[in-house]
N, C-alpha and C. Protein backbone atom coordinates (compact mmCIF):
# COMPACT_ATOMS: atom_id res chain seq x y z
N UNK A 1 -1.39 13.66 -5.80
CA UNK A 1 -0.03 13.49 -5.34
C UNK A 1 0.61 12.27 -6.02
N UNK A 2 0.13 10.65 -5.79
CA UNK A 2 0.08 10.05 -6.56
C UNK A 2 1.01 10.32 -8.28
N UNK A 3 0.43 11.23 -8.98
CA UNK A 3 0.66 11.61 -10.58
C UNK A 3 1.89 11.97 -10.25
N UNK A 4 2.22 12.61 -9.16
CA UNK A 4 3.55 13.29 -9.34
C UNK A 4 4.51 12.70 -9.08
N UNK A 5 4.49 11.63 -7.99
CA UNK A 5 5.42 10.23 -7.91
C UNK A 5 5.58 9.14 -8.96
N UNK A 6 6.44 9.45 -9.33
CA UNK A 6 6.98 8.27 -10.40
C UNK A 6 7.01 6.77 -9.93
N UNK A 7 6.50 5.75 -10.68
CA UNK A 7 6.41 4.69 -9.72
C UNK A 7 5.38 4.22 -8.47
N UNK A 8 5.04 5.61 -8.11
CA UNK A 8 4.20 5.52 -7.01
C UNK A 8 2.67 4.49 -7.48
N UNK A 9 1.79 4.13 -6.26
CA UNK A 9 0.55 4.04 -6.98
C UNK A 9 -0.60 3.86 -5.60
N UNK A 10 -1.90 4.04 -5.64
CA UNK A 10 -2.09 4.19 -4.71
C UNK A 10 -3.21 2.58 -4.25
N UNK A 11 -3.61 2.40 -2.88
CA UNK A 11 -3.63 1.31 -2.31
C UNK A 11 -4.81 2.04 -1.43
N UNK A 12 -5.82 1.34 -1.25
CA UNK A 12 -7.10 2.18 -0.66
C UNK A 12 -7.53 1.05 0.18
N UNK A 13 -7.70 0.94 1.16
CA UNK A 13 -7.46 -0.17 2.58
C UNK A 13 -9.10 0.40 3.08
N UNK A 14 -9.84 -0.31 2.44
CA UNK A 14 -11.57 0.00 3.15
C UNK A 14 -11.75 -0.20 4.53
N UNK A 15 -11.59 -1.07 5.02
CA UNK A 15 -11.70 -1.30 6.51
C UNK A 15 -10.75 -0.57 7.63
N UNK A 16 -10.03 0.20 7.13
CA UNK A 16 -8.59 0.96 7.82
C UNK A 16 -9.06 2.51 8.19
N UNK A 17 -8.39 2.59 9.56
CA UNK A 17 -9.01 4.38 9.70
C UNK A 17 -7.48 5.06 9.18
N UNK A 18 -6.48 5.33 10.18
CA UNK A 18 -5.15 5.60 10.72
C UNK A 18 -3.67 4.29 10.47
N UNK A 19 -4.60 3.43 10.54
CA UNK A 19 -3.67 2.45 10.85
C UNK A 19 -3.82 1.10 10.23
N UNK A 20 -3.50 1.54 8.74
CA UNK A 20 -4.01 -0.11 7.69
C UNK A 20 -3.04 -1.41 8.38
N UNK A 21 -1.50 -0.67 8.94
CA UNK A 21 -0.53 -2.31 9.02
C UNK A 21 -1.20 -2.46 10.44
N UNK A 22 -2.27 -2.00 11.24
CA UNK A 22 -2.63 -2.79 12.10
C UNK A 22 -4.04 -3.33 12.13
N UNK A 23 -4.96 -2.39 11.25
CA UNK A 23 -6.03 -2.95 11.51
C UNK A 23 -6.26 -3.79 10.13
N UNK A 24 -6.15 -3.91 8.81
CA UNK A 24 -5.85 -5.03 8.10
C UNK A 24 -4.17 -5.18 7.92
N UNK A 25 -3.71 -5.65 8.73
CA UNK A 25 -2.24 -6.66 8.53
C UNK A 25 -1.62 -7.57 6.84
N UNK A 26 -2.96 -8.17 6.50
CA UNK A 26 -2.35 -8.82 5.66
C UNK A 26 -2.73 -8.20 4.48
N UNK A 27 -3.47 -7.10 4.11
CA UNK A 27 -3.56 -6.59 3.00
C UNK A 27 -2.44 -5.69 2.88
N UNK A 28 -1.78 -4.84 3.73
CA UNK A 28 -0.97 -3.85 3.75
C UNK A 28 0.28 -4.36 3.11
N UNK A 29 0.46 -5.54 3.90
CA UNK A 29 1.98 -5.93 3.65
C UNK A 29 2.01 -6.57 2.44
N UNK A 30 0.75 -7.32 2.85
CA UNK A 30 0.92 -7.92 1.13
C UNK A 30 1.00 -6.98 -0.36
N UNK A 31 -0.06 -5.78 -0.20
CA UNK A 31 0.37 -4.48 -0.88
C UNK A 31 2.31 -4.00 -0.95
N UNK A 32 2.37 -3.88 0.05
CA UNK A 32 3.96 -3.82 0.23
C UNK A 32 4.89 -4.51 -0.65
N UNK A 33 4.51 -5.83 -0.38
CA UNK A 33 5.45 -6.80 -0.65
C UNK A 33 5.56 -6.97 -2.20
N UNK A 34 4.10 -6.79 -2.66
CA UNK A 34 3.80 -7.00 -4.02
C UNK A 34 4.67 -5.48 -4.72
N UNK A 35 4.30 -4.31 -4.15
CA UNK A 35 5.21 -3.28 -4.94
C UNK A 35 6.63 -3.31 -4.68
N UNK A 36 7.03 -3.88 -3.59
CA UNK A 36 8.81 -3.96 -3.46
C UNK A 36 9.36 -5.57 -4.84
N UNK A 37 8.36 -6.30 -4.64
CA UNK A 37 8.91 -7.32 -6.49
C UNK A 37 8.81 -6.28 -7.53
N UNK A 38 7.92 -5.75 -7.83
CA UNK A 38 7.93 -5.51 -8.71
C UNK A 38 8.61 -4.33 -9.07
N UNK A 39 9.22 -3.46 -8.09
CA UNK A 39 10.03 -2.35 -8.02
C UNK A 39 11.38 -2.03 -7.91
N UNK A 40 11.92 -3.62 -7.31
CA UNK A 40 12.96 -3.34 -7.01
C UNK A 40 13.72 -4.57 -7.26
């Protein structure tokens, strides 16, 4: 799915079941934060 989004990229959260922005918090956002600089 990934290939077919332009821009997209993917982010694999090891310790996360359902819920990466709650059960790791600061990797998610920081993932976030890092693709909204560089994207926008």
């Amino acid at each position: 799915m990934r290939e077919g989004i332009p821009g997209s990229e993917l982010v694999v959260f090891e310790r996360s079941g359902h819920f990466p922005f709650v059960e790791e918090p600061v990797a998610f956002f920081g993932a976030v934060r890092d693709w909204l600089e560089r994207t926008c």
